[in-house]
Every structure is written in C-alpha cells, then in structure tokens.
N, C-alpha and C. Protein backbone atom coordinates (compact mmCIF):
# COMPACT_ATOMS: atom_id res chain seq x y z
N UNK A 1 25.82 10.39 -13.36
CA UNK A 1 25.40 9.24 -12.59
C UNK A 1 24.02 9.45 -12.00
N UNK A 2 23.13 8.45 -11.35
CA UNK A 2 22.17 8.42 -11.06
C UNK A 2 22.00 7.76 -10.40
N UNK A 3 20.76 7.35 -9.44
CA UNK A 3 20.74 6.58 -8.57
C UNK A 3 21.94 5.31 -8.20
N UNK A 4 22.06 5.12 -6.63
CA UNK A 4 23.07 4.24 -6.61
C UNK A 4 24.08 3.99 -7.16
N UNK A 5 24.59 5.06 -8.06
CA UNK A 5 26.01 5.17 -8.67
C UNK A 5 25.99 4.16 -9.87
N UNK A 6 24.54 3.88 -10.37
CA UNK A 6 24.38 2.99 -11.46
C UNK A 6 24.04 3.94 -13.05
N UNK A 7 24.94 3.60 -14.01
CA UNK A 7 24.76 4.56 -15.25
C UNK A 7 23.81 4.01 -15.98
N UNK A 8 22.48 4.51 -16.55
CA UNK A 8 21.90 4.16 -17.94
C UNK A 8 22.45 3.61 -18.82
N UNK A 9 21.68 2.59 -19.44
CA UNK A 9 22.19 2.03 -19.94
C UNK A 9 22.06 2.65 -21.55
N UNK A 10 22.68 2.97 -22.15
CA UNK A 10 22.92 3.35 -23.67
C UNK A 10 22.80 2.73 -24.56
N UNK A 11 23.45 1.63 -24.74
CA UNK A 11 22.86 0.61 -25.86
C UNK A 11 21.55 0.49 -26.13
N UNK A 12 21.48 -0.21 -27.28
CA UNK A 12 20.01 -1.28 -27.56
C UNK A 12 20.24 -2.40 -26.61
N UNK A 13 19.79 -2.92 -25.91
CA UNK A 13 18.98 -3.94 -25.19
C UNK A 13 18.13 -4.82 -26.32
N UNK A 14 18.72 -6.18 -25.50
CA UNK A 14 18.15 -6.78 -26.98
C UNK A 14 16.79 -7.52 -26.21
N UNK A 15 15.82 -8.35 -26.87
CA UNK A 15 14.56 -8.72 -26.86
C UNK A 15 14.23 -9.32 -25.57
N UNK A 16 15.16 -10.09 -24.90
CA UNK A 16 15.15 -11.16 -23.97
C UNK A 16 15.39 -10.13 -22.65
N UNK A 17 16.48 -9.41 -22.83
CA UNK A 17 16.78 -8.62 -21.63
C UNK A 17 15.31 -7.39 -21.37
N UNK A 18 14.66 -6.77 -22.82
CA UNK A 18 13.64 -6.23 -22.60
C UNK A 18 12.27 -6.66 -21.66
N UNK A 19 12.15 -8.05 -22.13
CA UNK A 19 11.06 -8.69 -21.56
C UNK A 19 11.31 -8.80 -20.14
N UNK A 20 12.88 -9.39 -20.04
CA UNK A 20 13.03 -9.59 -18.47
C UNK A 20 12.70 -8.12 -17.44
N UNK A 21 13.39 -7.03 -17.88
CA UNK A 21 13.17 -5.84 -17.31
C UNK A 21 11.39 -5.93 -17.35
N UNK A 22 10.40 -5.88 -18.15
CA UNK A 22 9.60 -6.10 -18.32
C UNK A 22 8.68 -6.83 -16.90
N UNK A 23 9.09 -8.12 -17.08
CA UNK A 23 8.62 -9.24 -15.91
C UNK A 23 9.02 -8.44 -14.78
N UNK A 24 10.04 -8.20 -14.40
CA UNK A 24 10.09 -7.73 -12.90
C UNK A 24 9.51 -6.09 -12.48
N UNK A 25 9.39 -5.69 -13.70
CA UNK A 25 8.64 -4.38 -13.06
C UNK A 25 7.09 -4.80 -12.64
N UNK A 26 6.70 -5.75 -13.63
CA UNK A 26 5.25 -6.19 -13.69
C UNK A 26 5.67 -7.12 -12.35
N UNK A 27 6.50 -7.92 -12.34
CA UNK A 27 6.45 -8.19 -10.50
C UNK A 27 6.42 -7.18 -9.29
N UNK A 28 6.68 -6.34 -9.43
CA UNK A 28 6.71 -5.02 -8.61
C UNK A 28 5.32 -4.60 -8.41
N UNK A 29 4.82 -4.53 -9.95
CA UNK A 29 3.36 -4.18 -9.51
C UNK A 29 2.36 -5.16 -8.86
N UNK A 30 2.97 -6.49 -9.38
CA UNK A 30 1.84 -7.28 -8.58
C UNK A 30 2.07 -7.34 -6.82
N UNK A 31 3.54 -6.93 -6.40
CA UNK A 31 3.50 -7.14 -5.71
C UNK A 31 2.77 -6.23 -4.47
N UNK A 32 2.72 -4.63 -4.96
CA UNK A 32 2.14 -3.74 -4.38
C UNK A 32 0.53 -4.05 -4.27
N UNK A 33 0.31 -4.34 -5.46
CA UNK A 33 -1.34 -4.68 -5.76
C UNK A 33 -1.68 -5.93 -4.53
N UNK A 34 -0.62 -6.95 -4.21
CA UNK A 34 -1.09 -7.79 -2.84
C UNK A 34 -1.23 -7.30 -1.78
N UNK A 35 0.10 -6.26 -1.63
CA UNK A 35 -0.54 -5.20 -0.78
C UNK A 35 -1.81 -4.21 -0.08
N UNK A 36 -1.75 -3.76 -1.46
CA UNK A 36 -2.78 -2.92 -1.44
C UNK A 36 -4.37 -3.48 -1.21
N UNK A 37 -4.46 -4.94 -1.86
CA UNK A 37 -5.73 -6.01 -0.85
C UNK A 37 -5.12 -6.38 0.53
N UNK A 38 -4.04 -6.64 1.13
CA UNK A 38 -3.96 -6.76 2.61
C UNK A 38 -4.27 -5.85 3.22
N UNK A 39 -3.58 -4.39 2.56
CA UNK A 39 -4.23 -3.19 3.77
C UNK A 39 -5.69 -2.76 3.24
N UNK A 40 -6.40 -2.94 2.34
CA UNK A 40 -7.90 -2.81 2.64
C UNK A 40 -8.96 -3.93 2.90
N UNK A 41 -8.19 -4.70 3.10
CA UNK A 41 -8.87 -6.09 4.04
C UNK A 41 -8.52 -5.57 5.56
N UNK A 42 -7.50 -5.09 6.22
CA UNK A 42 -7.08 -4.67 7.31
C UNK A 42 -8.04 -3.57 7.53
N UNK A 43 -8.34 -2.39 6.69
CA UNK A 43 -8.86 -1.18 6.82
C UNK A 43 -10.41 -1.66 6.75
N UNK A 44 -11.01 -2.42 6.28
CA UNK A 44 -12.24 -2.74 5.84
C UNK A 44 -12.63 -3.78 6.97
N UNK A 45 -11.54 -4.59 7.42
CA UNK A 45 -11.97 -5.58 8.42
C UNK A 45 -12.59 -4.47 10.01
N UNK A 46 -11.27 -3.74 10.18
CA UNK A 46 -11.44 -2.75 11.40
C UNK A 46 -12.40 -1.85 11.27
N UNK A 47 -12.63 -1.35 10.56
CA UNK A 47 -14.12 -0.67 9.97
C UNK A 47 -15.38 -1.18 10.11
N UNK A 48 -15.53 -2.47 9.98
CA UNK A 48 -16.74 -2.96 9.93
C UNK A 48 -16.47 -3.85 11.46
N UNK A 49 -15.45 -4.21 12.04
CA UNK A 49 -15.82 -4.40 13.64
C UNK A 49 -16.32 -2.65 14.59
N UNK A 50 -15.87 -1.84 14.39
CA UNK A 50 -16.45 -0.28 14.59
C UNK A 50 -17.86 -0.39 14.67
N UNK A 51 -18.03 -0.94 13.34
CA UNK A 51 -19.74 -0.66 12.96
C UNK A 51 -20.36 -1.53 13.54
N UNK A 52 -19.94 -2.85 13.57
CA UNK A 52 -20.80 -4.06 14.24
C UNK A 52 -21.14 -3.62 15.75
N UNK A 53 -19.87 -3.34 16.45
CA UNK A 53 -20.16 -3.01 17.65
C UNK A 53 -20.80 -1.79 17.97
N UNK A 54 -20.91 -0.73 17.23
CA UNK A 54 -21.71 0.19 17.57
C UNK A 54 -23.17 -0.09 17.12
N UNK A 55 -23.60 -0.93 16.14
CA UNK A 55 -24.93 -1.04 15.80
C UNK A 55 -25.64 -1.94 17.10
N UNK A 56 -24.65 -2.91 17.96
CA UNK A 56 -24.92 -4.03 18.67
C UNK A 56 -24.82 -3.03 19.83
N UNK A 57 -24.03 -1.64 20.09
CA UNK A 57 -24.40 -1.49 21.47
C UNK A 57 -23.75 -2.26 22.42
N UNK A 58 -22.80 -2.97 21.79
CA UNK A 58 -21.86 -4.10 23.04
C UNK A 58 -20.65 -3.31 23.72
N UNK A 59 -20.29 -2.43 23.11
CA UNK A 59 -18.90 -2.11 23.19
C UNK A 59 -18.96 -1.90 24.96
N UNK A 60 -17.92 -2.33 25.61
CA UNK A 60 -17.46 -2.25 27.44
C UNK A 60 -16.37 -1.67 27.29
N UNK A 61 -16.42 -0.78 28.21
CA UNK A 61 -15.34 -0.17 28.84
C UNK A 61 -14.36 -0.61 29.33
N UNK A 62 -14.75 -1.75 30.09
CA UNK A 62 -13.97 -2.08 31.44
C UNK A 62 -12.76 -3.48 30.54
N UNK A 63 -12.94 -3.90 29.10
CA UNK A 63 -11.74 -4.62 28.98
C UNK A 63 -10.46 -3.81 28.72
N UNK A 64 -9.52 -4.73 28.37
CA UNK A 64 -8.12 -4.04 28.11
C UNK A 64 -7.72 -3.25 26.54
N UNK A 65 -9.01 -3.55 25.81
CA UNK A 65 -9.09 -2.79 24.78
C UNK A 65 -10.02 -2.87 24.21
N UNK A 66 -11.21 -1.73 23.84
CA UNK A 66 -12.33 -1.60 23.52
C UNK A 66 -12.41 -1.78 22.11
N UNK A 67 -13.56 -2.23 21.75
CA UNK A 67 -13.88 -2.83 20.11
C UNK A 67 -13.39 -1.05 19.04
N UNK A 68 -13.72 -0.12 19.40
CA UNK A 68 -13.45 1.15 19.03
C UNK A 68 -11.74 1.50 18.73
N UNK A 69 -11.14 1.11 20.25
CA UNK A 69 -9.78 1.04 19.93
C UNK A 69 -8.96 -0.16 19.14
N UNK A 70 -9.53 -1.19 19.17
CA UNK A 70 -9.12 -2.84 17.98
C UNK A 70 -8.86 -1.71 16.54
N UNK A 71 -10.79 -1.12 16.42
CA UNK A 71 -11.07 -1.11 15.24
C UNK A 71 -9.63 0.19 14.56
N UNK A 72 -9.38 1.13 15.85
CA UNK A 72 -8.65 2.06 14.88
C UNK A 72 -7.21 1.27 15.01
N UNK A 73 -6.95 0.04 15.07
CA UNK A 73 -5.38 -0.38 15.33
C UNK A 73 -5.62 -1.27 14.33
N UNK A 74 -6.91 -1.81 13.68
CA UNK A 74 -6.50 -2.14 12.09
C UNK A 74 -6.52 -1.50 11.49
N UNK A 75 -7.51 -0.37 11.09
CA UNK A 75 -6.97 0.15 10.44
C UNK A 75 -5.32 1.10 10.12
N UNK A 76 -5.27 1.82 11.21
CA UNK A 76 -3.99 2.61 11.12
C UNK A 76 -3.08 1.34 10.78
N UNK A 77 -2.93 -0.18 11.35
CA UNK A 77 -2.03 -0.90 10.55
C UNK A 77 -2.22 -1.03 8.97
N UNK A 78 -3.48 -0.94 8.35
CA UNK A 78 -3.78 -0.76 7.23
C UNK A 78 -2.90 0.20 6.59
N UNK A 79 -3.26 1.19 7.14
CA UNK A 79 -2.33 2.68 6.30
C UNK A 79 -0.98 2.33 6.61
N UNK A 80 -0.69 2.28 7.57
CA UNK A 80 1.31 1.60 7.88
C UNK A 80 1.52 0.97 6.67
N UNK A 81 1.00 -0.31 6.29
CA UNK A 81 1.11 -1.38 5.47
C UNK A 81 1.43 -1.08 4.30
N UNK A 82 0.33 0.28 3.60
CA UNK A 82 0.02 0.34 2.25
C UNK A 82 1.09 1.66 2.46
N UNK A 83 1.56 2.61 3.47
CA UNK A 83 2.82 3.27 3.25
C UNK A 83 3.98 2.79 3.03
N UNK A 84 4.31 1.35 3.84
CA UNK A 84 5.44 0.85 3.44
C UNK A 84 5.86 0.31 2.29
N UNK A 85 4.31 -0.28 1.77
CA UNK A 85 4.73 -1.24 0.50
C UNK A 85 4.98 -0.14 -0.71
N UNK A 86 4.08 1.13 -0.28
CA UNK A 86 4.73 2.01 -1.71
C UNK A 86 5.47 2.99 -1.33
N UNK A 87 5.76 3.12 -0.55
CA UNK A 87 7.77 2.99 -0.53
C UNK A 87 8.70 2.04 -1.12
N UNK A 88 8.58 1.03 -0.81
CA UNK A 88 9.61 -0.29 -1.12
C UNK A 88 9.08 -0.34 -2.51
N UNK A 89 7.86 -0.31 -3.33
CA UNK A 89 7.96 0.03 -4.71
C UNK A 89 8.44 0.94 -5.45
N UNK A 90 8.59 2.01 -4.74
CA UNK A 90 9.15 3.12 -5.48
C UNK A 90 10.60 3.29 -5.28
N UNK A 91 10.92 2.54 -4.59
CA UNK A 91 12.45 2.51 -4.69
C UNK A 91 12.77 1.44 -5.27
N UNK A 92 11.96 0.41 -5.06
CA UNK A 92 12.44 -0.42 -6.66
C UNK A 92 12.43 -0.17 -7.39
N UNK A 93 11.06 0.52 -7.87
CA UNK A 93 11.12 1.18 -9.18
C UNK A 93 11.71 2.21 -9.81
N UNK A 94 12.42 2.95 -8.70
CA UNK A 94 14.08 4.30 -9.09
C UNK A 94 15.06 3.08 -9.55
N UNK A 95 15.16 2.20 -8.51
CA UNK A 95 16.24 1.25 -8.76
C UNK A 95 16.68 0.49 -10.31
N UNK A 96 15.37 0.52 -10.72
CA UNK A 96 15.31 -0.02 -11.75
C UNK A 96 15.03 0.88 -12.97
N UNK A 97 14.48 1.49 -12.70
CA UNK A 97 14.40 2.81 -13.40
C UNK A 97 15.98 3.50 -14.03
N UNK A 98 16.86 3.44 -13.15
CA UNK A 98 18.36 3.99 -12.83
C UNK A 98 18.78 3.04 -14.13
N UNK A 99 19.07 2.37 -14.17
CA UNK A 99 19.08 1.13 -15.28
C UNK A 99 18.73 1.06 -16.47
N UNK A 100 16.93 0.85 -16.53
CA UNK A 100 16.74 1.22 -17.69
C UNK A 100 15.87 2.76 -17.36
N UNK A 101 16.09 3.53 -17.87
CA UNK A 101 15.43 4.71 -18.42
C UNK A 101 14.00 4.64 -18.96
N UNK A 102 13.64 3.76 -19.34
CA UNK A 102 12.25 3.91 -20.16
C UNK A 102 11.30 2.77 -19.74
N UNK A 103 11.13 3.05 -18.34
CA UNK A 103 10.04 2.16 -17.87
C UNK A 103 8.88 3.03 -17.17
N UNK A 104 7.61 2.74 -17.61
CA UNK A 104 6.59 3.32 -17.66
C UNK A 104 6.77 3.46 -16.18
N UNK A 105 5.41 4.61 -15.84
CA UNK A 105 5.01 5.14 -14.26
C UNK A 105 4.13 3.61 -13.99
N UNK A 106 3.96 3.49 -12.91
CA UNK A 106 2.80 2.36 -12.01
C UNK A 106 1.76 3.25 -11.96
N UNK A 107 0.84 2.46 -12.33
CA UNK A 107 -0.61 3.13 -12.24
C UNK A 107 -1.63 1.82 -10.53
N UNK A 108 -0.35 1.19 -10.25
CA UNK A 108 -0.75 0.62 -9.26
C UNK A 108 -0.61 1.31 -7.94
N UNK A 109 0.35 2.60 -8.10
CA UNK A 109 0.78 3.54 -7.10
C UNK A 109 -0.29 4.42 -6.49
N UNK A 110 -0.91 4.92 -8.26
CA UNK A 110 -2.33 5.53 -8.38
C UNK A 110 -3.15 5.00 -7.12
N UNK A 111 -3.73 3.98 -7.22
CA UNK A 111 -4.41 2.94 -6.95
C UNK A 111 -4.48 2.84 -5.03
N UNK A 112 -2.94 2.63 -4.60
CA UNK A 112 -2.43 2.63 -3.35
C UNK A 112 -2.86 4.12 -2.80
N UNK A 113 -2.56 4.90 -3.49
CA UNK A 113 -2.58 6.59 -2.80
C UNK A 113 -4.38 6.74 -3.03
N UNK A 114 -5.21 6.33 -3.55
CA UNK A 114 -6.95 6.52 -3.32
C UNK A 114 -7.00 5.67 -2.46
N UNK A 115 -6.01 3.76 -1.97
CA UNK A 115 -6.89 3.41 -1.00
C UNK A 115 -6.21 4.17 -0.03
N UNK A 116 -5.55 4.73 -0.05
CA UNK A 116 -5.17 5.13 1.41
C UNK A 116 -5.62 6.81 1.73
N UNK A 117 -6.56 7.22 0.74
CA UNK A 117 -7.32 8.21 1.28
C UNK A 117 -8.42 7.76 1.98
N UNK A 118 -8.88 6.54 1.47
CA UNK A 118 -10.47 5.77 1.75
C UNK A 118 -9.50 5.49 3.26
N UNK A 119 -8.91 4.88 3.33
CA UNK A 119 -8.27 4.36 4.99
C UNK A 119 -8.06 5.63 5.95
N UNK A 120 -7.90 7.00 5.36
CA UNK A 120 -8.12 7.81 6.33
C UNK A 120 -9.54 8.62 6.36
N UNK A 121 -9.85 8.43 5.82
CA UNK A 121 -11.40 7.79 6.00
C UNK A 121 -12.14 7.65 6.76
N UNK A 122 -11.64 6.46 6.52
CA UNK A 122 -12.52 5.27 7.70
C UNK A 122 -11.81 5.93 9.07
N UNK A 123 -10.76 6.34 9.32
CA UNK A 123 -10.33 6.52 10.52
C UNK A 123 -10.77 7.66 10.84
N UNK A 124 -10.75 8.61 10.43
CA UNK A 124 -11.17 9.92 11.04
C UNK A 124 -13.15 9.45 11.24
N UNK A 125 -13.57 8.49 10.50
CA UNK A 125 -15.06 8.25 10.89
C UNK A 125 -15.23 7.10 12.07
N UNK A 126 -14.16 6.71 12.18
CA UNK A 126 -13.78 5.86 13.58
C UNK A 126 -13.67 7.05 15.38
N UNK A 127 -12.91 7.78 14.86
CA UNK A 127 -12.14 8.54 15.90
C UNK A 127 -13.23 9.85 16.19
N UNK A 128 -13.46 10.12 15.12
CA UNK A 128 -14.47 11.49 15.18
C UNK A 128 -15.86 10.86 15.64
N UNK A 129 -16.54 9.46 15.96
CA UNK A 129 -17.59 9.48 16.19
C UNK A 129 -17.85 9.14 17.66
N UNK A 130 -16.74 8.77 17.97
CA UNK A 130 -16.66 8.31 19.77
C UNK A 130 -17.71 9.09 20.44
C-alpha cells in the first residue's frame, strides 16, 4: 500500500482516463504557478515600498508601523504563501501520484523553491540594512 491506503493502479488505463489524470496534474501546476505570481508580487511589492522609502528619506518613527516594518510583513507573507502553496501541491501531487504511478516531477516546484530563495533575499536585504 501507499499513500492514503490507496493501491496503484495495475491495469492499462485507457485514453480518456489518461488525459483526465493528465488535466488535473496540469491543474495543479497551474495552480501553484498563480501562486507563485501572488507571492512575488507580495515579495516584489514589499521590496520596492523598502526602497521607495529609503530613497525618499520619509520613513517616521513615531507611526504604528514603519514603511521598513510593512515592507518585511509583505514580504515574509510572500514566503508563507509560496510555502503553503507548495505544500498543498505536493501533497496533491503524492495523492495523485499514489494512483497513478507514472506522473512526471513539476518543474513548477523548481520554479517556487528559486522564487523563494529571491524572497529571502529581499528579506535579509530588508532587515540587514536598517
């Protein structure tokens, strides 16, 4: 047995059921890939308020949260974001995997794990320049 107490499937799988397995893995990936533009719109948005306000020299002390601290609370939601979503892909993709046996790796995973080196990144060039 294997994941979730679900057995491989042994047979041939015929054309229709291939494609379908097919479509939903390729939904899986698109769905990470929306991801993966929300959290570097998040990481890229908070990044470049950092920079605006330090080039402008505006940043105050005295509000309830400084443009410095905004900037590292998008990003770190950035990295949250793009950890959760490839989690919840990769357990879809065991899930489904468990099932059929012969479904390629995500190269959209690839993809998620470089932006989320670039997102720590940006944060340690957030935090380290105070």
């Amino acid at each position: 047995m294997t994941n979730a107490g679900v057995e491989p499937r042994t047979e041939n799988i015929s054309a229709s059921t291939k494609l379908a397995v097919d479509r939903t893995r390729m939904a899986y990936e698109r769905t990470l890939m929306a991801w993966i533009r929300t959290a570097t719109s998040l990481i890229t948005f908070g990044f470049s308020i950092y920079k605006f306000f330090q080039i402008e020299g505006a940043e105050k002390q005295n509000r309830v949260v400084s443009a410095t601290q905004f900037s590292v609370l998008m990003i770190v939601f950035g990295l949250i974001s793009l950890l959760l979503a490839t989690l919840q892909h990769s357990r879809d993709l065991n899930r489904l995997r468990a099932e059929y046996p012969d479904i390629p790796s995500s190269l959209a995973r690839v993809l998620a794990g470089l932006m989320s080196i670039l997102g720590i990144v940006a944060l340690l060039a957030v935090i380290l320049r105070r």
